[in-house]
PDB file of N, CA and C in Angstrom:
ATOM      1  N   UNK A   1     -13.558 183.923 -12.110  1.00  0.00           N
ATOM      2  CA  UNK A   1     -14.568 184.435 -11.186  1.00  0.00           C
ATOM      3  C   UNK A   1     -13.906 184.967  -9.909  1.00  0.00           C
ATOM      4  N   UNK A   2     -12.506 184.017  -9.291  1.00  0.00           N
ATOM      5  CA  UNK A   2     -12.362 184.208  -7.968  1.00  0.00           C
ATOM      6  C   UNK A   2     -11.803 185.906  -8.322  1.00  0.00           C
ATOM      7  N   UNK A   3     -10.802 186.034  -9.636  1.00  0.00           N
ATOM      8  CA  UNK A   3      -9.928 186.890  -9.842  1.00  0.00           C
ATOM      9  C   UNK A   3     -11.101 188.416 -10.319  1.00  0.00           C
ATOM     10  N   UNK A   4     -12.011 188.227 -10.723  1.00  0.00           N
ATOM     11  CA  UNK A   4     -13.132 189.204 -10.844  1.00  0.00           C
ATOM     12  C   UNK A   4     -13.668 189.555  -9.698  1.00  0.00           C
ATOM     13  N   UNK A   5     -13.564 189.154  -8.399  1.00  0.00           N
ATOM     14  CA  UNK A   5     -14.004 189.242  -6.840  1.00  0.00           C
ATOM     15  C   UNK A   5     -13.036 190.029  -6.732  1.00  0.00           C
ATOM     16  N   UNK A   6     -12.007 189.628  -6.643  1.00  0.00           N
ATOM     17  CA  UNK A   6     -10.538 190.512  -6.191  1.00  0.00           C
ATOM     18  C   UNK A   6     -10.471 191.574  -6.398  1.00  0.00           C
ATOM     19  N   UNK A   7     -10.577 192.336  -7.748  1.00  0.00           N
ATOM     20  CA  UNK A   7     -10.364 192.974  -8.173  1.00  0.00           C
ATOM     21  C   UNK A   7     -11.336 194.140  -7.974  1.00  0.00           C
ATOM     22  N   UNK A   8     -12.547 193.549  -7.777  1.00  0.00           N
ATOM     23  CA  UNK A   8     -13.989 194.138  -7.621  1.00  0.00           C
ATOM     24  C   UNK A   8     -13.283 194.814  -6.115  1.00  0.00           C
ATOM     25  N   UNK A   9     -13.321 193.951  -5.116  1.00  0.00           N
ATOM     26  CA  UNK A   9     -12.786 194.480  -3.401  1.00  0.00           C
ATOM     27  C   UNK A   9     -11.372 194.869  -3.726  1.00  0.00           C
ATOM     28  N   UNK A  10     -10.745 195.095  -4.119  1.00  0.00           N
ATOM     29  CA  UNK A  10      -9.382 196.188  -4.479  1.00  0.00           C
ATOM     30  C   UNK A  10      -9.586 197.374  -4.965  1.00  0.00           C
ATOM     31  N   UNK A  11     -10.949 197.559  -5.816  1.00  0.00           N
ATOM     32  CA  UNK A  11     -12.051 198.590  -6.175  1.00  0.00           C
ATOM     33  C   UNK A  11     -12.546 199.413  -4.894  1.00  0.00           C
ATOM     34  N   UNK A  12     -12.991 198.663  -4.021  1.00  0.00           N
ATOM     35  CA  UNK A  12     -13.408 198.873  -2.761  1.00  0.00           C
ATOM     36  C   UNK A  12     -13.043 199.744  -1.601  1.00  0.00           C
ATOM     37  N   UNK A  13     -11.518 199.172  -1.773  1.00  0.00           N
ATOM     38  CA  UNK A  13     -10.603 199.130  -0.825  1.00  0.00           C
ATOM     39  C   UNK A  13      -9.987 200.706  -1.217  1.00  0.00           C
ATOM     40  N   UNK A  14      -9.835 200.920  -2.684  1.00  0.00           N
ATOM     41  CA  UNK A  14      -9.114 201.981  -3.232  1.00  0.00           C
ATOM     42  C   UNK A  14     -10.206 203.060  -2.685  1.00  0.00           C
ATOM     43  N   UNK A  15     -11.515 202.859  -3.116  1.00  0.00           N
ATOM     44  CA  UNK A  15     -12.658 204.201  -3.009  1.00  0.00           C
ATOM     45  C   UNK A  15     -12.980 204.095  -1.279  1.00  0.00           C
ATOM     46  N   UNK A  16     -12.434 203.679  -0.929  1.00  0.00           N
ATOM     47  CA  UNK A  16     -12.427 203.869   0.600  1.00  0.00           C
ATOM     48  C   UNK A  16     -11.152 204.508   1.411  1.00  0.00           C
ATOM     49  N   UNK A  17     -10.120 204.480   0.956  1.00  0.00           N
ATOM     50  CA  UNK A  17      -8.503 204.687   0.985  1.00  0.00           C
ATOM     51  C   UNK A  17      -8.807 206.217   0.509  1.00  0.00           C
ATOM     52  N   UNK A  18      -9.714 206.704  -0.866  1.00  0.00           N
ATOM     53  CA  UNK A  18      -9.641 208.153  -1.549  1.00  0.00           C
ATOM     54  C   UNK A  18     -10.310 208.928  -0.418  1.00  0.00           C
ATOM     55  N   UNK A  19     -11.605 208.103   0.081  1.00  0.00           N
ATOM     56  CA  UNK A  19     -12.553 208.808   1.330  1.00  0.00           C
ATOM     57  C   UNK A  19     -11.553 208.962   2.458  1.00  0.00           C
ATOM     58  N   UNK A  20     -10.816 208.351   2.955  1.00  0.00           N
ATOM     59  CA  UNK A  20     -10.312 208.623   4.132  1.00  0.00           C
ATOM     60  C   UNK A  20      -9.128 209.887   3.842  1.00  0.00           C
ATOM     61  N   UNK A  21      -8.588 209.655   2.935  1.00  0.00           N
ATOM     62  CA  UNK A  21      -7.447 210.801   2.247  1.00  0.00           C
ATOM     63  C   UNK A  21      -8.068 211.970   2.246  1.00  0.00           C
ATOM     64  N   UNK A  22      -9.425 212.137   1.812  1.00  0.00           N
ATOM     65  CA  UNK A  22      -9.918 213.613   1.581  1.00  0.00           C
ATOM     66  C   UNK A  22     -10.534 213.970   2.828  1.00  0.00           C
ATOM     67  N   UNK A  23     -11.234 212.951   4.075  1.00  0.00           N
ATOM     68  CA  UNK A  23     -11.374 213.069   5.097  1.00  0.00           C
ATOM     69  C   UNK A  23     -10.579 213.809   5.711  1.00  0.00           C
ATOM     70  N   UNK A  24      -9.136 213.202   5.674  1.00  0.00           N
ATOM     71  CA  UNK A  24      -8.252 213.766   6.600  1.00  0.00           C
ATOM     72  C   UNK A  24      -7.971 215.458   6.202  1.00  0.00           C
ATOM     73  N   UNK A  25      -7.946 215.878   4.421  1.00  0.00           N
ATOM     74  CA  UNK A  25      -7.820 217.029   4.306  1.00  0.00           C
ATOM     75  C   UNK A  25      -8.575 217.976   5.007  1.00  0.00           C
ATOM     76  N   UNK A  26     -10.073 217.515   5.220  1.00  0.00           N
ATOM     77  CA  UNK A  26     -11.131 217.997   5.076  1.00  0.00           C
ATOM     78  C   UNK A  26     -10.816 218.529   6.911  1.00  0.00           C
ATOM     79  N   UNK A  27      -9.788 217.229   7.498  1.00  0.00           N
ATOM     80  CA  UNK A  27     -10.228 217.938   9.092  1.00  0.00           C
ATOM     81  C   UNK A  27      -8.614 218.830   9.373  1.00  0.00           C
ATOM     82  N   UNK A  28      -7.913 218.563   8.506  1.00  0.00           N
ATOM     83  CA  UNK A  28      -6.598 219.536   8.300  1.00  0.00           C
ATOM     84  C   UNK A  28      -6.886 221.151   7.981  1.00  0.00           C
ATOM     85  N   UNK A  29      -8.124 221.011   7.124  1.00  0.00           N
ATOM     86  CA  UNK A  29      -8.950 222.550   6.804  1.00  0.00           C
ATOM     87  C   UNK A  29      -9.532 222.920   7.981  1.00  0.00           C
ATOM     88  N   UNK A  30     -10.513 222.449   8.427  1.00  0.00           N
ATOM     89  CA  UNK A  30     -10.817 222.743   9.730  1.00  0.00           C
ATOM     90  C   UNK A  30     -10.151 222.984  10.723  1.00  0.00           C
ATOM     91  N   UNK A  31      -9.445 222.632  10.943  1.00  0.00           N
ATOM     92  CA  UNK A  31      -8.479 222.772  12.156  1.00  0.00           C
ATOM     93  C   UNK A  31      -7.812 224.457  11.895  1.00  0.00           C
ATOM     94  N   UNK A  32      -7.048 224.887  10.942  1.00  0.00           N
ATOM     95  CA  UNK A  32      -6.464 225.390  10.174  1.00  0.00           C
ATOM     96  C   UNK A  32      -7.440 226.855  10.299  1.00  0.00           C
ATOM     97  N   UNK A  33      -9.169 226.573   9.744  1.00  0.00           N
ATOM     98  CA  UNK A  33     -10.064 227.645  10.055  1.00  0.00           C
ATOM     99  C   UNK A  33     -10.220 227.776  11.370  1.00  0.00           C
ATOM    100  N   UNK A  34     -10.393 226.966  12.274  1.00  0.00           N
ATOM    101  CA  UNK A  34     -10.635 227.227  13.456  1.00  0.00           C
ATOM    102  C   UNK A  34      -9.763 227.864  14.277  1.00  0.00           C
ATOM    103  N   UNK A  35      -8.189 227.290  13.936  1.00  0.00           N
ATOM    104  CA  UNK A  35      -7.169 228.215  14.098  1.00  0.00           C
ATOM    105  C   UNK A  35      -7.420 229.561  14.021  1.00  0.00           C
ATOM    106  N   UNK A  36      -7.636 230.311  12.963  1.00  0.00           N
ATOM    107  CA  UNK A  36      -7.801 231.665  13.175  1.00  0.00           C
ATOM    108  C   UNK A  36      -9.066 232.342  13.805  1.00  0.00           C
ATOM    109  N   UNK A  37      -9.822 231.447  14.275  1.00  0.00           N
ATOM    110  CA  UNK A  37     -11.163 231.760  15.240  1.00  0.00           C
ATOM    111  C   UNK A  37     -10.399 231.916  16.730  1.00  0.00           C
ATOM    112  N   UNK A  38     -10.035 232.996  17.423  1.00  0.00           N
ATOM    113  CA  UNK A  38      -9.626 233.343  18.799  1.00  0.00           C
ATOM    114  C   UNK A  38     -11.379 232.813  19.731  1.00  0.00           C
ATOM    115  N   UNK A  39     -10.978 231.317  20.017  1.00  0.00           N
ATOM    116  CA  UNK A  39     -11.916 230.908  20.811  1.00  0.00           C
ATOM    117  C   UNK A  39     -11.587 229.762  21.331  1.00  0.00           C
ATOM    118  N   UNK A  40     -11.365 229.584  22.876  1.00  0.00           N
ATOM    119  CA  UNK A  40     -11.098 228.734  23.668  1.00  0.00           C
ATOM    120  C   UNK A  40     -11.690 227.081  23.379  1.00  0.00           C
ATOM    121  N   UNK A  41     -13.082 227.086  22.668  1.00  0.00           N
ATOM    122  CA  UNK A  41     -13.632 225.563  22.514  1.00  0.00           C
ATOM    123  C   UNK A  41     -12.943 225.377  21.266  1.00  0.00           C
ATOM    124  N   UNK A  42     -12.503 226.273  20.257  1.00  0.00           N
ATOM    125  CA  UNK A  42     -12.469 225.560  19.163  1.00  0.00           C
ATOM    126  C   UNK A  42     -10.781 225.573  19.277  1.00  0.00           C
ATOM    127  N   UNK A  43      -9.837 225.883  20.386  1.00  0.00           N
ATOM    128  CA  UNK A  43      -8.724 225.108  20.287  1.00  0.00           C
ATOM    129  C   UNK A  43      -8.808 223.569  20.947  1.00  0.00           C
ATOM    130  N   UNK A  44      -9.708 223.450  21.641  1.00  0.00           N
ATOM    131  CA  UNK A  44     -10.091 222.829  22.088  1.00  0.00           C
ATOM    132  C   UNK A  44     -10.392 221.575  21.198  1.00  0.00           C
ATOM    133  N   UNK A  45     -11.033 221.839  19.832  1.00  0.00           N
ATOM    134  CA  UNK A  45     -11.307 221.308  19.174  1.00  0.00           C
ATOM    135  C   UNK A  45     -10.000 220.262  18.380  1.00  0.00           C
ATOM    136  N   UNK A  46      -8.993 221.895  18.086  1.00  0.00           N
ATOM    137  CA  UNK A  46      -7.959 221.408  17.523  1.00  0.00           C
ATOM    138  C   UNK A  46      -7.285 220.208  18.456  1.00  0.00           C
ATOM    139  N   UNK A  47      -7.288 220.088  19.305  1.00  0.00           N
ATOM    140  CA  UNK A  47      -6.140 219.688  20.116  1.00  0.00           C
ATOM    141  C   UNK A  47      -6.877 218.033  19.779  1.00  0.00           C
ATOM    142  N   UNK A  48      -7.702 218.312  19.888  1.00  0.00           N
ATOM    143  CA  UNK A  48      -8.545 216.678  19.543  1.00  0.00           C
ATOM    144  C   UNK A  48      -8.261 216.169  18.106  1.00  0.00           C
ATOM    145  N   UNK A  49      -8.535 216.995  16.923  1.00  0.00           N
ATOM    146  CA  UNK A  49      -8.516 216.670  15.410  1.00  0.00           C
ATOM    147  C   UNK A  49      -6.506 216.476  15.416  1.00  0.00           C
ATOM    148  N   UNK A  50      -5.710 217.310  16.033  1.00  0.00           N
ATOM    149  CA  UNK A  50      -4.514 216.966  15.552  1.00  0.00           C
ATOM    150  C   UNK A  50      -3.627 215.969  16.516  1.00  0.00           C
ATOM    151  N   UNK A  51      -2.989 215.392  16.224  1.00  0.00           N
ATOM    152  CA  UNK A  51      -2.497 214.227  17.046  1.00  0.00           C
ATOM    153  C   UNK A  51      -1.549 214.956  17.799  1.00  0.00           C
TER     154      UNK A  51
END
């Protein structure tokens, strides 16, 4: 039972780990489009999304 818990939240842990991975693509794209937008807020933007 304990080892069927575990495994269940390692389940969890993984489909939360895939969300944050595609998250991050998702604001690497953005950044990237906004890049070629010549507009003062949306470097603005970038400077926030990239570390």
């Amino acid at each position: 039972m304990l080892l069927h818990r575990t495994i269940l939240h390692l389940g969890r842990i993984k489909v939360v780990y895939g969300i944050l991975q595609n998250w991050q693509k998702l604001l690497i794209f953005l950044s990237r489009y906004l890049q070629n937008i010549p507009n003062s807020t949306c470097t603005e933007v970038i400077c926030l999304v990239d570390p």
